[in-house]
N, C-alpha and C. Protein backbone atom coordinates (compact mmCIF):
# COMPACT_ATOMS: atom_id res chain seq x y z
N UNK A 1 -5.46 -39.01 -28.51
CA UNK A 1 -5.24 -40.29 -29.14
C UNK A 1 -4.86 -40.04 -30.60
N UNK A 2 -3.83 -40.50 -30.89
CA UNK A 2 -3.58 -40.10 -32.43
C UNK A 2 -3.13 -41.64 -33.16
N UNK A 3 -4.06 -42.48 -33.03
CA UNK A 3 -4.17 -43.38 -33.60
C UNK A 3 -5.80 -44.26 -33.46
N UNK A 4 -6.28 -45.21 -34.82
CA UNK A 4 -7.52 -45.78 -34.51
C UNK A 4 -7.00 -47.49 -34.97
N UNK A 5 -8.34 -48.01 -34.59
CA UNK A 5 -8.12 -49.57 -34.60
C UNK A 5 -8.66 -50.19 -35.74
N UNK A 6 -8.27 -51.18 -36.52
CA UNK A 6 -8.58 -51.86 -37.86
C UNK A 6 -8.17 -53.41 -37.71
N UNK A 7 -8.50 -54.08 -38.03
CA UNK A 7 -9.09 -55.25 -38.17
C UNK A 7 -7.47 -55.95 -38.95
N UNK A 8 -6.49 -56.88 -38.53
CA UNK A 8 -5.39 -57.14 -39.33
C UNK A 8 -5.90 -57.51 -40.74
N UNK A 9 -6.88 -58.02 -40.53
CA UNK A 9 -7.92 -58.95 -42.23
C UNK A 9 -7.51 -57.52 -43.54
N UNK A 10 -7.85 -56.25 -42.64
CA UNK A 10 -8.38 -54.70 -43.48
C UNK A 10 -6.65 -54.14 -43.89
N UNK A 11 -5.60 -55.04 -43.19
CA UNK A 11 -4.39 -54.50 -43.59
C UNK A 11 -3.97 -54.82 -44.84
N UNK A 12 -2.78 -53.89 -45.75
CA UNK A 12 -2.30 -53.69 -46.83
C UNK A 12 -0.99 -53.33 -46.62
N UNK A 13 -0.24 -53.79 -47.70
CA UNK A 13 1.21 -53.60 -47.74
C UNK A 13 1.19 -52.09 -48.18
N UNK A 14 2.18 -51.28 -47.65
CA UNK A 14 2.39 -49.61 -47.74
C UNK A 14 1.90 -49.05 -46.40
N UNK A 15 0.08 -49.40 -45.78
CA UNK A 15 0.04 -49.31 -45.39
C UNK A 15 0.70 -48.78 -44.11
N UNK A 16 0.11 -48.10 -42.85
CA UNK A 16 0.91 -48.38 -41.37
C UNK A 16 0.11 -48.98 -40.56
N UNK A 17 1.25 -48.95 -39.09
CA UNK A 17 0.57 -50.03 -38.00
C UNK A 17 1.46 -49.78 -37.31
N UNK A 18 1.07 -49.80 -35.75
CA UNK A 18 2.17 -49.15 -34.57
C UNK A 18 2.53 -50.96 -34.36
N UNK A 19 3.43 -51.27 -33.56
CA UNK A 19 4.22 -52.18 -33.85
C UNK A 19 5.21 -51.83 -32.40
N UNK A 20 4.87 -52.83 -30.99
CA UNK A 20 6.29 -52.18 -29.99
C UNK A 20 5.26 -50.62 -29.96
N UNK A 21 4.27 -49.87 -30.27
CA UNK A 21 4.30 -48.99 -29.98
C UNK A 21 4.94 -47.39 -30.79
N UNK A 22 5.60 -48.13 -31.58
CA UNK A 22 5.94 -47.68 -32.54
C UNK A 22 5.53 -47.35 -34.19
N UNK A 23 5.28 -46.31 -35.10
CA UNK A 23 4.69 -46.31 -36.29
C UNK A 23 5.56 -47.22 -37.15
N UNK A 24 5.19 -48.46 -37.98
CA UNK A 24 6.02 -48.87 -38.90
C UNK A 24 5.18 -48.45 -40.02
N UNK A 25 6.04 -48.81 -41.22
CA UNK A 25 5.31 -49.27 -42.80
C UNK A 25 5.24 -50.53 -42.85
N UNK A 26 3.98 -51.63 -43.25
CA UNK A 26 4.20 -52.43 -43.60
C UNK A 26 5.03 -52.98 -44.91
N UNK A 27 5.89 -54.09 -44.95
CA UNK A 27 6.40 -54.38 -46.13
C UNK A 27 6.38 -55.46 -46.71
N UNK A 28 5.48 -56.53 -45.70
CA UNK A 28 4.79 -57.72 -46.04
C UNK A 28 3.80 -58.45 -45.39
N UNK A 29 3.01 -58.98 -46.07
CA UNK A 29 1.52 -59.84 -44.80
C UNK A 29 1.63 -60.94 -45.79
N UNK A 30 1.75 -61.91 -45.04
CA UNK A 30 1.30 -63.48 -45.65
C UNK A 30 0.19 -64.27 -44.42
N UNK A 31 -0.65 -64.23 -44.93
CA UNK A 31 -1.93 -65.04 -44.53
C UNK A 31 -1.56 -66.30 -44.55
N UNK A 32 -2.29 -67.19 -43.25
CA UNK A 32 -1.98 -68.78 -43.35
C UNK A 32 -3.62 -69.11 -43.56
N UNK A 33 -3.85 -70.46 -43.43
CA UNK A 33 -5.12 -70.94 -43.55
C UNK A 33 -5.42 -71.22 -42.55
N UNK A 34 -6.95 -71.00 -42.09
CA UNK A 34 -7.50 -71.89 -40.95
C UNK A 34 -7.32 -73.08 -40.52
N UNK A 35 -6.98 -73.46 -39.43
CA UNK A 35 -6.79 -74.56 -38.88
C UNK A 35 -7.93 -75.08 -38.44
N UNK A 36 -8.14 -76.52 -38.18
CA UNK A 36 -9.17 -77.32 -38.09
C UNK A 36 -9.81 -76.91 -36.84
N UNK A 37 -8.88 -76.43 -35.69
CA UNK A 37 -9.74 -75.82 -34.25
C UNK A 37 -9.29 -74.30 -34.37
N UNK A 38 -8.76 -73.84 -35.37
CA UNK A 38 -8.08 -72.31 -34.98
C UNK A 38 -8.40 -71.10 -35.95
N UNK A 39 -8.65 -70.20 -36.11
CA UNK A 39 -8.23 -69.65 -37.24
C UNK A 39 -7.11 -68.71 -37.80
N UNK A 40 -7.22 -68.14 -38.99
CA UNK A 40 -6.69 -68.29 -39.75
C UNK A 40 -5.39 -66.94 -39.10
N UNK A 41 -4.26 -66.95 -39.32
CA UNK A 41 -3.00 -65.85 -38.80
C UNK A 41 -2.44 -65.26 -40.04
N UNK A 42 -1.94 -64.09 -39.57
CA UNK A 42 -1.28 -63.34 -40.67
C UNK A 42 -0.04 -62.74 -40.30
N UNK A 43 1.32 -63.05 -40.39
CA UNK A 43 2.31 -62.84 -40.51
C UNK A 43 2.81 -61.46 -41.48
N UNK A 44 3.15 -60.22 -40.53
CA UNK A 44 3.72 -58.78 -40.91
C UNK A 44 4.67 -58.42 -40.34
N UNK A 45 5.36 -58.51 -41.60
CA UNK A 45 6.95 -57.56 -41.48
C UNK A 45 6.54 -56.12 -41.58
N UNK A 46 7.65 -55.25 -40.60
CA UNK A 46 6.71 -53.58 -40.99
C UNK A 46 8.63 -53.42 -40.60
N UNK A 47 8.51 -52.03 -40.77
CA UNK A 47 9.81 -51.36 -40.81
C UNK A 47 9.54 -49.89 -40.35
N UNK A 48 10.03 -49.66 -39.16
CA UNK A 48 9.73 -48.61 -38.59
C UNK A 48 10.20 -47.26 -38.91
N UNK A 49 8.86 -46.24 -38.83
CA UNK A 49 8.69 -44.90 -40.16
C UNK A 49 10.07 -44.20 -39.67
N UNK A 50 10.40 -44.25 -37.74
CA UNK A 50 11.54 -43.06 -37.45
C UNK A 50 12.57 -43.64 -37.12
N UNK A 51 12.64 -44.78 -37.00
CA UNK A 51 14.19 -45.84 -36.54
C UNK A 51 14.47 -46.57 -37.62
N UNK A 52 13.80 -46.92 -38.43
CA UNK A 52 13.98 -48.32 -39.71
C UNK A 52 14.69 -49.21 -39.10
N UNK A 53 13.70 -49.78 -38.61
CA UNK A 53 14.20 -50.85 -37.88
C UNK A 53 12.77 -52.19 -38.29
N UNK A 54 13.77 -52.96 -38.16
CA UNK A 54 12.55 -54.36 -38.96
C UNK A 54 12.11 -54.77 -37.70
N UNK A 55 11.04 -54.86 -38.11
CA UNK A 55 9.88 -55.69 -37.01
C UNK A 55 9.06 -56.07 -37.40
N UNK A 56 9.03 -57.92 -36.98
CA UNK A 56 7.82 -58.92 -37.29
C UNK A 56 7.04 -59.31 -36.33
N UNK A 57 5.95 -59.54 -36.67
CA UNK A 57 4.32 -59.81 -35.52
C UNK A 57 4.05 -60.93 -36.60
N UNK A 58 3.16 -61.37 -35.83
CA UNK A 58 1.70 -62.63 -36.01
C UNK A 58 1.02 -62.12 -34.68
N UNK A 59 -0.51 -62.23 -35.80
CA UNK A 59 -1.70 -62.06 -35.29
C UNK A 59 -3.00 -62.93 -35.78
N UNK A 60 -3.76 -62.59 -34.84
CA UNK A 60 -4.74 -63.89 -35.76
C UNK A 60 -5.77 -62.49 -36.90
N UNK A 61 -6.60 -63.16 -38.02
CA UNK A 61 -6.87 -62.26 -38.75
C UNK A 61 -7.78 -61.23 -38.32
N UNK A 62 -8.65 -61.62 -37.13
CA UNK A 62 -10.05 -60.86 -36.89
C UNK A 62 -8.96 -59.79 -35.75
N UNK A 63 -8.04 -59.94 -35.07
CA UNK A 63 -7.61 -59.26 -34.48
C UNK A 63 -7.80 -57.72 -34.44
N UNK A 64 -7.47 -57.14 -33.73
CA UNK A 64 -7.63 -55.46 -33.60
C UNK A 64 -6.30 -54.85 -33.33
N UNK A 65 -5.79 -54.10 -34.20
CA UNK A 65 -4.38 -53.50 -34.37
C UNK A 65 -4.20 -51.97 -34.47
N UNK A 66 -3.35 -51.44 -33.81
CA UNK A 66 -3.73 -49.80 -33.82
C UNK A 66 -2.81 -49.59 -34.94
N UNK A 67 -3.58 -48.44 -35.43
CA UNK A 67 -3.26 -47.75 -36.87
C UNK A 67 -3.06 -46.47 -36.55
N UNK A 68 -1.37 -45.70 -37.03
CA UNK A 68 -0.88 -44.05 -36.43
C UNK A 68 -1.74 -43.83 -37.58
N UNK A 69 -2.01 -42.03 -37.04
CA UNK A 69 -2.03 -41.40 -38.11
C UNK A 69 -0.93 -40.43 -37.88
N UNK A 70 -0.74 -40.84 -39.10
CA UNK A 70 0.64 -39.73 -39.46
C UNK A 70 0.25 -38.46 -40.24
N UNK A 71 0.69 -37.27 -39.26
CA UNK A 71 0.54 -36.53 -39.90
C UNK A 71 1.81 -35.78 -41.18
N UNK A 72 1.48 -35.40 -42.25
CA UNK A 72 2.53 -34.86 -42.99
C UNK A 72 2.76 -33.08 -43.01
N UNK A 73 3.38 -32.60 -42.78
CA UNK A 73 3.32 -31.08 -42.75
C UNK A 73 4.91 -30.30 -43.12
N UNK A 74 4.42 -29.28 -43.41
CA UNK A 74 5.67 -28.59 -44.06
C UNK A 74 6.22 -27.78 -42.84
N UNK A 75 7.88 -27.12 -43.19
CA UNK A 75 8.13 -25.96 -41.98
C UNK A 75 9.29 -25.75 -42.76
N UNK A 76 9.37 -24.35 -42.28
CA UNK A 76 10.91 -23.21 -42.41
C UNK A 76 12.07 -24.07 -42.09
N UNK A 77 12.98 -24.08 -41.93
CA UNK A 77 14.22 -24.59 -41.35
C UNK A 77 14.95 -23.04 -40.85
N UNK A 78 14.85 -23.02 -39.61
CA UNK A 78 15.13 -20.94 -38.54
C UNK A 78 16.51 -21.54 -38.78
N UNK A 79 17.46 -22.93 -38.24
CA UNK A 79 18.75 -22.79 -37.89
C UNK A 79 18.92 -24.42 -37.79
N UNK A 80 20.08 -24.24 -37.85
CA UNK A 80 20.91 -25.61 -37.75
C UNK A 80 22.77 -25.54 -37.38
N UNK A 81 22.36 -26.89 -36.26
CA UNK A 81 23.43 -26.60 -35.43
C UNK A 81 24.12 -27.93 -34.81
N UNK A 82 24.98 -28.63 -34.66
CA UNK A 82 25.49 -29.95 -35.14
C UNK A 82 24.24 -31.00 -35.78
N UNK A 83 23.52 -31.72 -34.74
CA UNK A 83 22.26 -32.47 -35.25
C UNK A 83 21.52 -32.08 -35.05
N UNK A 84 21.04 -30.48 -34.68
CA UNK A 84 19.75 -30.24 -34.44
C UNK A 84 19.69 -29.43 -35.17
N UNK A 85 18.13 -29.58 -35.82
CA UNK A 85 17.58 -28.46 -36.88
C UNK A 85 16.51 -28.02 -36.20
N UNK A 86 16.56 -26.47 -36.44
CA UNK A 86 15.13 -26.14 -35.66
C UNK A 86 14.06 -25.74 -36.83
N UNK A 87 13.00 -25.51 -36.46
CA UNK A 87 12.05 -25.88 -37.43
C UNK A 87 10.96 -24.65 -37.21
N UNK A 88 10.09 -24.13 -37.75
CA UNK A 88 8.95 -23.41 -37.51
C UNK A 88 8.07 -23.75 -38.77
N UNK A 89 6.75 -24.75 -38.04
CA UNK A 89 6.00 -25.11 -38.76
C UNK A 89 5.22 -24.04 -39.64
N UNK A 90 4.88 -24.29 -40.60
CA UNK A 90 4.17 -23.11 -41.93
C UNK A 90 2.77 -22.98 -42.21
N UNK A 91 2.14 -23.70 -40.98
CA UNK A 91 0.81 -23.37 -40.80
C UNK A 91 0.66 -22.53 -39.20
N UNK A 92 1.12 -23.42 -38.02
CA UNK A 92 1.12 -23.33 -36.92
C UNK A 92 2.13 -21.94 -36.43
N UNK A 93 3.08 -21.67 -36.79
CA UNK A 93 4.43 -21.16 -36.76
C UNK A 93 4.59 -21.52 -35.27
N UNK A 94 4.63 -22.82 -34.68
CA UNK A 94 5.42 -23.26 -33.70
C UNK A 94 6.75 -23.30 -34.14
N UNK A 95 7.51 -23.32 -33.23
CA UNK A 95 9.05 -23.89 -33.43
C UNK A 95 9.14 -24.66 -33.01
N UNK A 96 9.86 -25.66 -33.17
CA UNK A 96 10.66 -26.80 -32.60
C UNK A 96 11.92 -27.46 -32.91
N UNK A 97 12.62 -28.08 -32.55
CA UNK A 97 13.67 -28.62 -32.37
C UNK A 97 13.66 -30.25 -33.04
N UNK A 98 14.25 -30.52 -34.05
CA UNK A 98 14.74 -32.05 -34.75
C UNK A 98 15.78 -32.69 -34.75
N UNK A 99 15.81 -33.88 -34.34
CA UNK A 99 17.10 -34.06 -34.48
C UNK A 99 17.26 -35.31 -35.78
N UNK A 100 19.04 -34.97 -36.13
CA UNK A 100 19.12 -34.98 -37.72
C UNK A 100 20.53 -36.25 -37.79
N UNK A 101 20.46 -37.31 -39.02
CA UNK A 101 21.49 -38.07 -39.22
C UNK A 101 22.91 -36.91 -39.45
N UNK A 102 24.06 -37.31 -39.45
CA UNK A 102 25.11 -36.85 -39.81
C UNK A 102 24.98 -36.55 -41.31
N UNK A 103 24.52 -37.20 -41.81
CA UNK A 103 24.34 -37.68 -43.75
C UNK A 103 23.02 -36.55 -43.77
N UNK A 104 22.22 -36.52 -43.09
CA UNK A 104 21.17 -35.11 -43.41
C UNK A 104 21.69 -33.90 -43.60
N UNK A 105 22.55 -33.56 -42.78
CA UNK A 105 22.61 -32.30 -42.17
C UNK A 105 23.22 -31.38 -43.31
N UNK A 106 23.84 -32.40 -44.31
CA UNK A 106 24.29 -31.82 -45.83
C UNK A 106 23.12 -31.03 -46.39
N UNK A 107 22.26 -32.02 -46.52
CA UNK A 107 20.81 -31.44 -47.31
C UNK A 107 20.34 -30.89 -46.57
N UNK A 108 20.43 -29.77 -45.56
CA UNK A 108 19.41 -28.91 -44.88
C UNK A 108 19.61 -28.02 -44.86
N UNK A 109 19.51 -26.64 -45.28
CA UNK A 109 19.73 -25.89 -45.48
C UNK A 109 19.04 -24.68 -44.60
N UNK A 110 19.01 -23.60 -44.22
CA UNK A 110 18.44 -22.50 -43.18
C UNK A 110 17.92 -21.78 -44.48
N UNK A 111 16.83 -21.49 -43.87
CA UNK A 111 15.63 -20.26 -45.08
C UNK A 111 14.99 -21.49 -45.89
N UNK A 112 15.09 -22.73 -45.84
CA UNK A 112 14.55 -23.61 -47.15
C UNK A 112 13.45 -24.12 -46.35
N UNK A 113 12.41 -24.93 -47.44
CA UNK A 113 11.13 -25.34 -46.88
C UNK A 113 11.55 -27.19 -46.81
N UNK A 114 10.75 -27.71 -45.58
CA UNK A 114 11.01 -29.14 -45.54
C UNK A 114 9.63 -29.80 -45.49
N UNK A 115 9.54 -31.26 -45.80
CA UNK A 115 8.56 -31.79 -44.99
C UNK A 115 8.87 -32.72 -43.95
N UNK A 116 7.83 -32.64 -43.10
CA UNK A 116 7.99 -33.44 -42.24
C UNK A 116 6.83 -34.07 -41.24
N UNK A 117 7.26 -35.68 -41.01
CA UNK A 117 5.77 -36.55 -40.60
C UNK A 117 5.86 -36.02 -38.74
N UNK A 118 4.76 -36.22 -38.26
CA UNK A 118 4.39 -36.13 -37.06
C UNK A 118 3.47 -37.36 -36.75
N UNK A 119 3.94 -38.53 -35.84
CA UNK A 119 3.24 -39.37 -35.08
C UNK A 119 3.40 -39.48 -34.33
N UNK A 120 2.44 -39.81 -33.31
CA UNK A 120 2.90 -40.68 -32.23
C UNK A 120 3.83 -39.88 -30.43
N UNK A 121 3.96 -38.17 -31.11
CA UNK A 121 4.53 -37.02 -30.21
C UNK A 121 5.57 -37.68 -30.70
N UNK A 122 6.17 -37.75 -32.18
CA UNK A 122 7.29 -38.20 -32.64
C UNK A 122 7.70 -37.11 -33.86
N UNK A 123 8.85 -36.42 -33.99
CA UNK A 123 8.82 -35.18 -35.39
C UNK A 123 9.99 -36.08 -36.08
N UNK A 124 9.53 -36.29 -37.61
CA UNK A 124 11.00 -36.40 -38.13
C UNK A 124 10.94 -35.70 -40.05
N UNK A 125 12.18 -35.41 -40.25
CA UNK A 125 12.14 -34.65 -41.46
C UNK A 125 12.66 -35.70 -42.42
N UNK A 126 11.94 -36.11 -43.77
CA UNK A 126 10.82 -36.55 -44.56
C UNK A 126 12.09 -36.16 -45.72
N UNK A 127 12.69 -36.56 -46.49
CA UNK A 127 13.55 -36.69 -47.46
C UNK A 127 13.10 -37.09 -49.06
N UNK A 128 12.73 -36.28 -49.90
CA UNK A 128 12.43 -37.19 -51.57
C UNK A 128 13.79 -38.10 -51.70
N UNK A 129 13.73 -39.02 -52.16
CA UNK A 129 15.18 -39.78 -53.00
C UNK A 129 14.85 -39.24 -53.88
């Protein structure tokens, strides 16, 4: 299981939250007020960590929402070869295989160090602006 459960009330913008099943970032929560028979909902936009793709939910506040943990970790870059970069992590020295935008593949270089998140049995390589 590489995710735990939190309360929507306990959520924060930056934050994450799987979403579809998916890890997003949140990038907005607006709370409504209790209703006279109901309570109270919270409306989250999140933007997903490996597709960026927008996705909105409502939930009510006491709700239970799974939370990834993402892991962050460094690795070698062994080779690169149209969109795939292969990788050998720098703790583990697994290898593995990434696959890469057209617009990445500039910035990747073979022998250089990267980071990169792991959720979800999901790998993707992690860019500073």
């Amino acid at each position: 299981m590489s995710w735990q459960e939190a309360e929507v009330r306990e959520l924060k913008v930056g934050r994450y939250m799987l979403v579809d099943d998916a890890p997003c970032k949140l990038v907005e929560i607006t709370m409504s007020k209790p209703g006279k028979h109901g309570e109270a909902k919270a409306r989250i936009v999140a933007i997903g960590v490996f597709d960026g793709q927008k996705r909105s939910v409502v939930f009510p506040v006491k709700h239970k929402v799974k939370v990834p943990i993402i892991e962050k970790k460094n690795a070698q870059v062994l080779s690169l070869a149209n969109k795939e970069v292969q990788l050998m992590d720098s703790e583990t020295f697994e290898t593995f295989v990434v696959q890469v935008d057209q617009e990445e593949v500039a910035r990747i270089k073979p022998g250089t160090e990267v980071s990169y998140w792991e959720a979800m049995g999901v790998r993707k390589i992690m860019f500073q602006n």
